[in-house]
N, C-alpha and C. Protein backbone atom coordinates (compact mmCIF):
# COMPACT_ATOMS: atom_id res chain seq x y z
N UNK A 1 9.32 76.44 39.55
CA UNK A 1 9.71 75.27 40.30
C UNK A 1 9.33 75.44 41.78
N UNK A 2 8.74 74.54 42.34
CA UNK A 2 8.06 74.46 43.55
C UNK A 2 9.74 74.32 44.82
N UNK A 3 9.69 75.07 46.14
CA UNK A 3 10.70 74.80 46.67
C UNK A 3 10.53 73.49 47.22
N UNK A 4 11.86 73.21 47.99
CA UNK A 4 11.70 71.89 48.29
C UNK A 4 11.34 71.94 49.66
N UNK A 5 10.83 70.78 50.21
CA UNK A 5 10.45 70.59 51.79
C UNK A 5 11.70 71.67 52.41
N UNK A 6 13.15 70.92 52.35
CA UNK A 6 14.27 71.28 53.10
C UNK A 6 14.52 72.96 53.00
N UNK A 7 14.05 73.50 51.86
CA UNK A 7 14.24 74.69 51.22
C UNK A 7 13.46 75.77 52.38
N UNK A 8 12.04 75.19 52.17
CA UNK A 8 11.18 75.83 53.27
C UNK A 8 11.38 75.68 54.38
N UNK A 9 11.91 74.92 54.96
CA UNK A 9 11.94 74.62 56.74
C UNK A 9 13.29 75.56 56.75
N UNK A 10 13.95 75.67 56.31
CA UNK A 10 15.27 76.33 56.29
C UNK A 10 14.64 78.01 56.29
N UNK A 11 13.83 78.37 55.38
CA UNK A 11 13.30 79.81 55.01
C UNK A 11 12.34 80.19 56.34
N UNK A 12 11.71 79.11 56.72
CA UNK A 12 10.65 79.66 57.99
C UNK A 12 11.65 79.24 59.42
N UNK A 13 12.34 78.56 59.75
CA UNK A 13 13.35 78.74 60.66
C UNK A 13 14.50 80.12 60.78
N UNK A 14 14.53 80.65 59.04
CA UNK A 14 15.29 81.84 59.46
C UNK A 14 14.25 82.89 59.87
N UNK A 15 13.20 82.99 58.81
CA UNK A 15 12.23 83.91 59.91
C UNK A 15 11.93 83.81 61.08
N UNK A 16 11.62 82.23 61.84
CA UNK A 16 11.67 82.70 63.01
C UNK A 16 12.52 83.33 63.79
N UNK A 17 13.85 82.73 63.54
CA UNK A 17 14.82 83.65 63.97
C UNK A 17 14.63 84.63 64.41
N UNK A 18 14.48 85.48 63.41
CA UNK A 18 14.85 86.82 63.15
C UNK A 18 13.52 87.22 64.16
N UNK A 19 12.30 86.90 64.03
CA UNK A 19 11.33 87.20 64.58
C UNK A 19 11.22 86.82 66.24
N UNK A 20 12.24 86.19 66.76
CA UNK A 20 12.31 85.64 68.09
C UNK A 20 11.63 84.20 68.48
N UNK A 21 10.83 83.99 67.37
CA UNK A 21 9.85 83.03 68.19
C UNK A 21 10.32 81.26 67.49
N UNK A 22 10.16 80.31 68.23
CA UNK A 22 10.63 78.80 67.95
C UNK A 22 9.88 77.99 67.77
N UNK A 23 8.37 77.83 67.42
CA UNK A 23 7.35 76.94 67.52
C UNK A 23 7.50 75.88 66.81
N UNK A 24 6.70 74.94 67.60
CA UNK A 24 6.33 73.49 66.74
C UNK A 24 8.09 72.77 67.32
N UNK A 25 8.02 71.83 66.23
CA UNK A 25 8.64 70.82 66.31
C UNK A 25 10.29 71.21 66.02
N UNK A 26 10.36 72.26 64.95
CA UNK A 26 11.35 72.30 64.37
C UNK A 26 12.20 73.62 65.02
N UNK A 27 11.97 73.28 66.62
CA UNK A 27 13.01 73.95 67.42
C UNK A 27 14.35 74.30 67.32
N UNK A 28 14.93 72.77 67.39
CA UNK A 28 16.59 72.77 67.43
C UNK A 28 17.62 73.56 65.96
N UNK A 29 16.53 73.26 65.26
CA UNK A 29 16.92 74.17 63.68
C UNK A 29 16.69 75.76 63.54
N UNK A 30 15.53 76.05 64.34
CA UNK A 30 14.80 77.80 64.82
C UNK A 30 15.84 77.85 65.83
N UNK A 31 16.58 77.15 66.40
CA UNK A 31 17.69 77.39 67.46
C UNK A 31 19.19 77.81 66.84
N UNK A 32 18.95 77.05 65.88
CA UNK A 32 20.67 77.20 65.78
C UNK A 32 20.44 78.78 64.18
N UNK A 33 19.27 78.50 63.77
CA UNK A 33 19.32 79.67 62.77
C UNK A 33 19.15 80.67 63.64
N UNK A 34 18.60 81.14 65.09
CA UNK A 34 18.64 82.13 65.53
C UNK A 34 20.56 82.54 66.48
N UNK A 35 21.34 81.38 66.07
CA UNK A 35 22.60 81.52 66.77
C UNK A 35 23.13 82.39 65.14
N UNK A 36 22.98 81.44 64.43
CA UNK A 36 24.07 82.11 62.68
C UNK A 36 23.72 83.14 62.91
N UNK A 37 22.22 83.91 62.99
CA UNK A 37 21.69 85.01 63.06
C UNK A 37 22.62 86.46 63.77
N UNK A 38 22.72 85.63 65.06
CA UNK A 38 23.37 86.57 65.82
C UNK A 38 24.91 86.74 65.66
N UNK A 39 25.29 85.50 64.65
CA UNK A 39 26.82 85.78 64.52
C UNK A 39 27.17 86.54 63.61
N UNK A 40 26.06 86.28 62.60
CA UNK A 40 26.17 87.35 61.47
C UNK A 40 25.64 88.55 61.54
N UNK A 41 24.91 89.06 62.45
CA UNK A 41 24.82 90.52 62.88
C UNK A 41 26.15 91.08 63.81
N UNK A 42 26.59 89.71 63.96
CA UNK A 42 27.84 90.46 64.88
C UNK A 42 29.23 90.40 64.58
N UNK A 43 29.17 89.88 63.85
CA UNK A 43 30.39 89.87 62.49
C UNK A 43 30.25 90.82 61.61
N UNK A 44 29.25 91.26 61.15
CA UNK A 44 28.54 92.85 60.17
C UNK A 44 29.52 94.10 61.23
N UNK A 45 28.57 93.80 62.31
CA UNK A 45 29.24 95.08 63.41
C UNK A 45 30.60 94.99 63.68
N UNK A 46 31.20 94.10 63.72
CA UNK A 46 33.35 94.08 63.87
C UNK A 46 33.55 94.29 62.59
N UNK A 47 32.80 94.04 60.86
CA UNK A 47 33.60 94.60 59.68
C UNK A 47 33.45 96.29 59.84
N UNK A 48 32.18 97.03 60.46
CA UNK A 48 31.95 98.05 60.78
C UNK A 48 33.05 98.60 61.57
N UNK A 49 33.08 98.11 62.46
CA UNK A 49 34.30 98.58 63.08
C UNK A 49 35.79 98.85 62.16
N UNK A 50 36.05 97.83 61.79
CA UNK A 50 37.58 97.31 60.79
C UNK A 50 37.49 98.24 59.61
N UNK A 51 36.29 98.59 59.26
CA UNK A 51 36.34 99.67 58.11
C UNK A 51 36.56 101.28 58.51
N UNK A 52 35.88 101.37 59.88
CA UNK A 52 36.00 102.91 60.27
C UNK A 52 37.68 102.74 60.75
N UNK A 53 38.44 101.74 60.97
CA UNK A 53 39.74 101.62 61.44
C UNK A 53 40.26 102.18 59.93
N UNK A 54 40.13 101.23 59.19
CA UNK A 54 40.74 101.76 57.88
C UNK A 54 40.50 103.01 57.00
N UNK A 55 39.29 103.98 57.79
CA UNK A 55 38.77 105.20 57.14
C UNK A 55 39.66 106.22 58.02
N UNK A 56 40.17 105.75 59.30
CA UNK A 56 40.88 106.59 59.91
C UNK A 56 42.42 106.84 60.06
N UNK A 57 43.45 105.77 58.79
CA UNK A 57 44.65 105.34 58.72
C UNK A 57 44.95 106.08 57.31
């Protein structure tokens, strides 16, 4: 099954993300997937934290 338009713009907006860069048109979407990005690397790092809390109780 072929993905869908929405499927792909969603898949190459998270790569850009991740990759830093925002080109073309579909900025404001390469914008906000590079925000989830950073919340979810930084939500990873506070369960990191909350687990070494609970490795040390």
């Amino acid at each position: 099954m072929k993905p869908s338009f929405i499927t792909r713009l969603l898949k190459d907006s998270i790569k850009n993300a991740q990759t830093d860069s925002c080109p073309g048109k579909n900025n404001v979407l390469c914008m906000m997937s590079k925000r989830l990005f950073a919340i979810s690397e930084e939500t990873q790092h506070h369960q990191e934290h909350i687990d070494e809390i609970k490795v040390k109780r």
